[in-house]
Protein backbone atom coordinates (compact mmCIF):
# COMPACT_ATOMS: atom_id res chain seq x y z
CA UNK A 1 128.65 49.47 214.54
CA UNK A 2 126.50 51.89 216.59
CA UNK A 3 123.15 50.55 218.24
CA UNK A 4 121.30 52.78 216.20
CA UNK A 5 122.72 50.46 213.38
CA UNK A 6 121.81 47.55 215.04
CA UNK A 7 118.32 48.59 215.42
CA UNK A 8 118.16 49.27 211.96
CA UNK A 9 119.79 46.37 210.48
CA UNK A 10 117.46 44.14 212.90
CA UNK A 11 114.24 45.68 211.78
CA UNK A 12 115.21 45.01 208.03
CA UNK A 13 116.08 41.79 208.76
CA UNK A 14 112.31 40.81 210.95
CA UNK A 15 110.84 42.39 207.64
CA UNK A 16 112.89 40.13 205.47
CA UNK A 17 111.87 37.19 207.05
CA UNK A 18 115.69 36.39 207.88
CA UNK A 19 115.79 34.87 211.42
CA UNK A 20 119.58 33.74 210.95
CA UNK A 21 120.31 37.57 210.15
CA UNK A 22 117.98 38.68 212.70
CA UNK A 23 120.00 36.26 215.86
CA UNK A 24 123.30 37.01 214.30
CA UNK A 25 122.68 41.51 214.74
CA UNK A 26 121.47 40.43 218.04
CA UNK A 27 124.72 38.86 219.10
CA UNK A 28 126.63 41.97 217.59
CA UNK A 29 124.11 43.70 219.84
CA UNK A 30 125.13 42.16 222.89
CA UNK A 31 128.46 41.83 222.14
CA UNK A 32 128.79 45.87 221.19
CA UNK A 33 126.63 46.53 225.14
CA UNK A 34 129.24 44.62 226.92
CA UNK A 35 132.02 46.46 225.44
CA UNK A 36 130.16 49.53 226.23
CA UNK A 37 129.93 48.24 230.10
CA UNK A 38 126.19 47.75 230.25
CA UNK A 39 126.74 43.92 231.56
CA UNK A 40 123.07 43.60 232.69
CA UNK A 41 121.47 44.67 229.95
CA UNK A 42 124.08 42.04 227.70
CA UNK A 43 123.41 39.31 229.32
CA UNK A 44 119.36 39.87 229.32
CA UNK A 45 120.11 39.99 225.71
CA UNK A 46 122.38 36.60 225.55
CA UNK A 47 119.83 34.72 227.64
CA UNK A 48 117.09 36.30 225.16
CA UNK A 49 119.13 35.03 222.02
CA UNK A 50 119.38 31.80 223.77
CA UNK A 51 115.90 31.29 224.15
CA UNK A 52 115.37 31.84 220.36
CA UNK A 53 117.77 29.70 219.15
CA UNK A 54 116.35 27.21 221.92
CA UNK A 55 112.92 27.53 219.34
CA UNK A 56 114.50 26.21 216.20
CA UNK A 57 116.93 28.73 215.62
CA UNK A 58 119.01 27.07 212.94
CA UNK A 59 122.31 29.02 212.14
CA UNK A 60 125.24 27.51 210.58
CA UNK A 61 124.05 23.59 210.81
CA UNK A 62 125.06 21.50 208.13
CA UNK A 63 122.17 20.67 205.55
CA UNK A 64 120.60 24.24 205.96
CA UNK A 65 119.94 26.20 202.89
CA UNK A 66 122.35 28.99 201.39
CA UNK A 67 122.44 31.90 203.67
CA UNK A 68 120.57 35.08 201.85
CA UNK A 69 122.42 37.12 199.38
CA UNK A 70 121.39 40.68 200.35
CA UNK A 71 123.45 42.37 197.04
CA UNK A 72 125.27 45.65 198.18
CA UNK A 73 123.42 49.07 198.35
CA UNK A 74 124.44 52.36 197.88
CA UNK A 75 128.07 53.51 198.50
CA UNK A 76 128.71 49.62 199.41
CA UNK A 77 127.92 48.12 195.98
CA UNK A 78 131.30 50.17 194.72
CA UNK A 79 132.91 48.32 197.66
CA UNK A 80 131.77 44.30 197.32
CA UNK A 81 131.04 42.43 195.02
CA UNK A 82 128.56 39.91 196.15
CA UNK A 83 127.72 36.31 194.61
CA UNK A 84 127.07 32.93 195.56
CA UNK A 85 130.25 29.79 194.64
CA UNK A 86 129.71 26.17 193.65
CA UNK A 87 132.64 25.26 193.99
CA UNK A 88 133.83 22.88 196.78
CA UNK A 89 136.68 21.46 198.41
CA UNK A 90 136.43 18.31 196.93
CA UNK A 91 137.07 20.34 193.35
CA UNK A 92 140.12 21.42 194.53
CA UNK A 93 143.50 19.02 194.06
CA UNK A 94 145.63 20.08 196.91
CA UNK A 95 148.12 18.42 199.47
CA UNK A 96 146.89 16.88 202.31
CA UNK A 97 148.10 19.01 204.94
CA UNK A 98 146.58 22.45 203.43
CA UNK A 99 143.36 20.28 202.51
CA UNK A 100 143.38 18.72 206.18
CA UNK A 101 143.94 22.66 207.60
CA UNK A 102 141.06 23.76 205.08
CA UNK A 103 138.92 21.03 206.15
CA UNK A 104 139.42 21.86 209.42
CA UNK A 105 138.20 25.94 209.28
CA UNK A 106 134.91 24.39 207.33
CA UNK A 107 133.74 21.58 210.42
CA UNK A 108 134.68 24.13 213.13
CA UNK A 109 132.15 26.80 211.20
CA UNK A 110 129.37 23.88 210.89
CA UNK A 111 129.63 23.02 214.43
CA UNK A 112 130.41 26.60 215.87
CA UNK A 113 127.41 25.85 218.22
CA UNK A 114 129.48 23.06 219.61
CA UNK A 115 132.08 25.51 220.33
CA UNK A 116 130.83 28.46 221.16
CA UNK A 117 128.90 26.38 224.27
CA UNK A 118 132.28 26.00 225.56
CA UNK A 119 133.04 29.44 225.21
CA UNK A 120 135.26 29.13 222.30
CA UNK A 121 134.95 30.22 218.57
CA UNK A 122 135.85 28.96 215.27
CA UNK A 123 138.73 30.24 213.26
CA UNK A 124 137.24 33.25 211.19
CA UNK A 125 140.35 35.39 210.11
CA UNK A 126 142.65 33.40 207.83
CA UNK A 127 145.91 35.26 206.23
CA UNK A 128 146.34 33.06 202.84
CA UNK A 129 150.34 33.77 201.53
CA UNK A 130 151.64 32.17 198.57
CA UNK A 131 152.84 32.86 194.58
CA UNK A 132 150.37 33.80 191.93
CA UNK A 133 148.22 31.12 190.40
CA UNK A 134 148.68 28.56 193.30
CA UNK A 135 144.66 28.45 194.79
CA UNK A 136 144.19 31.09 196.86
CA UNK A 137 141.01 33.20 195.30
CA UNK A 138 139.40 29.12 194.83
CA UNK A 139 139.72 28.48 198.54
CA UNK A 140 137.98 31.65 198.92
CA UNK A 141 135.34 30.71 196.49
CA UNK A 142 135.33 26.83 198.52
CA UNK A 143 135.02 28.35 200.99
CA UNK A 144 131.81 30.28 200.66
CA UNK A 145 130.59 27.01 198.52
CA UNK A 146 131.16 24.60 201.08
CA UNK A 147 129.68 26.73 204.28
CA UNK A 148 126.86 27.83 201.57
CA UNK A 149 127.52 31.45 202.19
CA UNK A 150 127.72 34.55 200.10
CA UNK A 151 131.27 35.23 198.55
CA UNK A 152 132.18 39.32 199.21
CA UNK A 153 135.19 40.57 197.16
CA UNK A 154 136.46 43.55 198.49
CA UNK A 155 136.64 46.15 195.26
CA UNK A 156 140.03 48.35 195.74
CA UNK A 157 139.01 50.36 192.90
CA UNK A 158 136.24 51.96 194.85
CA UNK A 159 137.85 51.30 198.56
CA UNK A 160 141.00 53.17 198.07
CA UNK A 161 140.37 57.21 197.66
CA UNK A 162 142.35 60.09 196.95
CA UNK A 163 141.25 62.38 200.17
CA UNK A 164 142.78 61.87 203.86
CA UNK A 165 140.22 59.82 205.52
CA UNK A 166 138.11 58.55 202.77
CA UNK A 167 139.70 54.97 202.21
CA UNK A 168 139.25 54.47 206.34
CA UNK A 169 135.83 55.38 205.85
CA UNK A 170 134.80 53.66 203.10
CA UNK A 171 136.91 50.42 205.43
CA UNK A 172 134.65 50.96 207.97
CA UNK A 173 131.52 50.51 206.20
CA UNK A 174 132.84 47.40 204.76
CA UNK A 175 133.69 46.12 208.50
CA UNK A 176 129.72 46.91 209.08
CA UNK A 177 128.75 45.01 206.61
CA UNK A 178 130.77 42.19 207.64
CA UNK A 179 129.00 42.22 211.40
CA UNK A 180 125.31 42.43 209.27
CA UNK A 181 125.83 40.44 206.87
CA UNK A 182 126.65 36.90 207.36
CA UNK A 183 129.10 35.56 204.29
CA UNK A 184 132.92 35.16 203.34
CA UNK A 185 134.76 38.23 202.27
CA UNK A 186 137.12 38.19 200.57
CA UNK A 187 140.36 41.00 200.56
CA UNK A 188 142.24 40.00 197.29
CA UNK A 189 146.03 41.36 197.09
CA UNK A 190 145.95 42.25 200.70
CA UNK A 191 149.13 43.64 200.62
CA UNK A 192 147.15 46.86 198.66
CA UNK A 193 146.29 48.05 202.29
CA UNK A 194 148.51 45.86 204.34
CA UNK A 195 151.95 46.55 203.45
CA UNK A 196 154.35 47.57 206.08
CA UNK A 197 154.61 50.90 208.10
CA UNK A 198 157.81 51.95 208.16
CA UNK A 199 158.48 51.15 204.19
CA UNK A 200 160.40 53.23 202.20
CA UNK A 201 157.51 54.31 200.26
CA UNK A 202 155.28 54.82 203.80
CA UNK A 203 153.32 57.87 203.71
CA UNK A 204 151.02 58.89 207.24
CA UNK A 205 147.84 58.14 204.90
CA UNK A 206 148.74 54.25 204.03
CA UNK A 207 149.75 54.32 208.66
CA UNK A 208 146.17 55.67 208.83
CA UNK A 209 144.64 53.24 206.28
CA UNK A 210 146.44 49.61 208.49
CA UNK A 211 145.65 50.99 211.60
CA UNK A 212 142.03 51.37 210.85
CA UNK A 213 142.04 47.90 209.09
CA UNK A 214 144.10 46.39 212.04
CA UNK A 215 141.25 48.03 215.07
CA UNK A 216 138.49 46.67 212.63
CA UNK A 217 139.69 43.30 212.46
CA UNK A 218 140.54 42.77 216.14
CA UNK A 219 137.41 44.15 216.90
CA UNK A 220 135.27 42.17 214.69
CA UNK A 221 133.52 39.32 216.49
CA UNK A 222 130.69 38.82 214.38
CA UNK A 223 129.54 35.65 212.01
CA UNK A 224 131.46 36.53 209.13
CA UNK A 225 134.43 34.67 207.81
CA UNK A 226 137.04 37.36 206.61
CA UNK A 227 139.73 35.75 203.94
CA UNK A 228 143.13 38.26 203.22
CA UNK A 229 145.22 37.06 200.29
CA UNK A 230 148.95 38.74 199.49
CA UNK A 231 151.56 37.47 196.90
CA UNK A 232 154.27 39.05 198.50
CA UNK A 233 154.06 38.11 202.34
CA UNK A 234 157.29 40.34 203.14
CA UNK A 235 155.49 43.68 201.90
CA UNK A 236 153.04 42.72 204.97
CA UNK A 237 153.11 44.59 208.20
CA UNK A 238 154.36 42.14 211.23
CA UNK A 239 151.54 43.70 213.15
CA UNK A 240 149.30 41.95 210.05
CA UNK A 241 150.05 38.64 211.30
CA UNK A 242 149.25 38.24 214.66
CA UNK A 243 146.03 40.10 213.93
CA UNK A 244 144.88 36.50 211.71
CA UNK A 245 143.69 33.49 213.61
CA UNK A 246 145.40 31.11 210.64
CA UNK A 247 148.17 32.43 207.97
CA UNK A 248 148.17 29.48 205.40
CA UNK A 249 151.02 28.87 202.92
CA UNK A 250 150.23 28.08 199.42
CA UNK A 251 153.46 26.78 197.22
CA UNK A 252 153.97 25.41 193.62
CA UNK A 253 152.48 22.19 192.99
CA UNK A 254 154.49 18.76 193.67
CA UNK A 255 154.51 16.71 190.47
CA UNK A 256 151.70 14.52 192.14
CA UNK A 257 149.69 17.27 192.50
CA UNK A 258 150.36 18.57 188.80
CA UNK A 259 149.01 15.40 187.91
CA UNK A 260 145.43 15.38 189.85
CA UNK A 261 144.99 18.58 188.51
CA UNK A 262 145.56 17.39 184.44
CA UNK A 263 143.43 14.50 185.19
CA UNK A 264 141.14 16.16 187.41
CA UNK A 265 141.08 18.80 183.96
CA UNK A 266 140.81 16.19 181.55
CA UNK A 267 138.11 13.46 182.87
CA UNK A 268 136.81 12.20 179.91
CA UNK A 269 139.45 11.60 177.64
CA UNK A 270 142.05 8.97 176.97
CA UNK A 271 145.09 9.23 178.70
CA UNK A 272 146.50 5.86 178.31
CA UNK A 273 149.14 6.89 175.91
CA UNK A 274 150.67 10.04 177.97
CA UNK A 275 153.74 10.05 179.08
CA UNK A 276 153.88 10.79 182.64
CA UNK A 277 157.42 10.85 183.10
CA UNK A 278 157.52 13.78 180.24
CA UNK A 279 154.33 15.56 181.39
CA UNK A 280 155.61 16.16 185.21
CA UNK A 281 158.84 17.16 184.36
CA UNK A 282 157.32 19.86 181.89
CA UNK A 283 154.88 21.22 184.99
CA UNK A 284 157.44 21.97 187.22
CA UNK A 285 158.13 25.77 188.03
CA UNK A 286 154.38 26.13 186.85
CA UNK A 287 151.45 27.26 189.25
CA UNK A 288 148.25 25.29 189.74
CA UNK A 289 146.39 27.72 187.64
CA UNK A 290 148.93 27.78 184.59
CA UNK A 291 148.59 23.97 184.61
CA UNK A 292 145.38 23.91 184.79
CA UNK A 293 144.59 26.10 181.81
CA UNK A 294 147.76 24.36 180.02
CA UNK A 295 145.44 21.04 180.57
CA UNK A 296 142.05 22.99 179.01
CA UNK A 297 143.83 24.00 175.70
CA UNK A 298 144.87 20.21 175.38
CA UNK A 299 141.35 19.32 175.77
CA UNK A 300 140.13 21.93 173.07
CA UNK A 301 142.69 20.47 170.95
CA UNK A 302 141.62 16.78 171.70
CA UNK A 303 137.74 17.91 170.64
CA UNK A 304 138.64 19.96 167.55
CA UNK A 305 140.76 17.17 166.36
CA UNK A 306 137.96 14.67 166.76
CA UNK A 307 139.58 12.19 169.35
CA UNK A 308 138.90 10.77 172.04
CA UNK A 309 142.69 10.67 173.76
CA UNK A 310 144.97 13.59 174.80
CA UNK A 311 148.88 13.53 173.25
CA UNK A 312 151.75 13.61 175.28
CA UNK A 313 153.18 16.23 172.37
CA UNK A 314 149.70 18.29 172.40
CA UNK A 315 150.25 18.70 176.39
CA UNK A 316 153.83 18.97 176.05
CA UNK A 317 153.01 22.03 173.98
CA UNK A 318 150.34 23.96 175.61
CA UNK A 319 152.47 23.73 178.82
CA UNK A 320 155.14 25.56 177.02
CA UNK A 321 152.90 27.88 176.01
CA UNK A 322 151.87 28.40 179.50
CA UNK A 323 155.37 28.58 180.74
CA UNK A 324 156.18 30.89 177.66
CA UNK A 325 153.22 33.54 178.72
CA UNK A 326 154.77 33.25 182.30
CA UNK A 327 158.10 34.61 181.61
């Protein structure tokens, strides 16, 4: 981002009223006049920050209120789409380990004063791999619930142009947006712009298009969290990788697992008379999301049918059906 760009994104945010906006342009500020070699005039601006934030500055503390949602303008609202999430963690059934590493991203982003005191900064990038279905585009969405901050999807539709040079334009205003703006976003199927550089199908625009991305990411350093999602790891460039500050693995769900998420799915109804043993054996091969819906069509059934209690042959069945629709 140019300082002209700072300026302007600083003025719109004293007009707006938007103090956390307003300290978190400064930092870019600073941050983009060191790079530049103008130490003095950094530091004058980090002590200046300081000060502020010594007044009742209040980013990122737990209990604060949803961060603004300043909605996309111009060429950038065919790039994001902007909303806030309610979901959480907690609505999420996952294993302990990948809830424990999620868990983990979330308190270091509450207490990032903590940590950035001691000169060190919470995880920001995170590279999530894993099949279709199994939770990634939720812990996105948990993410952005949990920290209370606006949820970005990156649109591909209106990212990726026809012309040399356009789609690393149109990436660059995105990475602007990400130092202004404070919020998660969100690159669904990463491996759209990610994929490797010496492919068989490699052409010098989709080189031009990672290498942008890749300088952009390394030299982001702003608020922002950035989430990258890929169902198909191996189509990633190595360079990709090490570029991340996390790369979290998403798999199939374990038959305990499958089993939060139907009774996670179906609070409310009797489920005395299902047949676990049956149920679990039926999930397997199935992602979180095909279960999941698999568990909402036995509920629809339950209500239509005026009872109270789900069927272990009414499950049975709409996991087929899910299975079926898979294949």
């Amino acid at each position: 981002m140019t300082t002209a760009r700072h300026i302007v994104a600083l003025l719109r945010s004293h007009v707006d009223g938007d103090e956390e906006r307003f300290l978190s342009v400064a930092t870019q500020l600073a941050a983009h006049e060191a790079r530049q070699g103008h130490g003095k005039l950094a530091q004058e601006l980090r002590e200046l920050i300081d000060a502020a934030k010594g007044k009742g500055a209040t980013v990122a503390r737990r209990g604060a209120g949803p961060v603004p949602l300043a909605q996309p303008k111009g060429e950038l609202s065919s790039l994001l789409a902007a909303r806030y999430s309610d979901i959480r963690l907690i609505s999420m059934v996952l294993a302990s380990d990948l809830h424990e590493r999620l868990a983990r991203v979330i308190t270091e982003h509450r207490q990032q004063e903590r940590l950035r005191a001691r000169g060190l900064a919470p995880r920001r990038k995170l590279l999530l791999v894993g099949p279709p279905g199994s939770g990634k585009t939720m812990t996105a969405a948990a993410l952005a619930g949990e920290l209370k901050l606006p949820l970005f999807t990156v649109l591909y539709d209106g990212l990726i142009g026809k012309l040399m040079g356009e789609t690393a334009t149109r990436l660059r205003l995105v990475f602007e947006a990400i130092a202004v703006q404070r919020g998660v976003y969100f690159f669904d199927e990463f491996d759209a712009i990610g994929s490797q550089r010496s492919g068989p199908n490699d052409v010098g625009e989709i080189r031009r298009v990672l290498n942008s991305f890749l300088q952009f990411l390394e030299n982001d350093d702003g608020p922002s969290l950035i989430v990258a999602a890929t169902n198909h790891p191996e189509l990633l460039d190595r360079a990709v990788f090490r570029r991340f500050d996390d790369v979290i693995t998403y798999g199939l769900p374990s038959p305990q697992i499958a089993r939060g998420i139907l009774e996670s799915h179906l609070t409310g109804f009797d489920l005395k008379d299902v047949d676990w043993r049956q149920i679990l054996e039926a999930t397997s091969g199935l992602s979180q999301a095909e279960v999941s819906r698999a568990a909402d069509e036995a509920a629809k059934v339950a209500v239509l049918s005026e009872t109270d209690g789900i069927r272990t042959s009414t499950l049975l069945s709409t996991l087929a059906e899910r299975r079926a629709a898979t294949n």
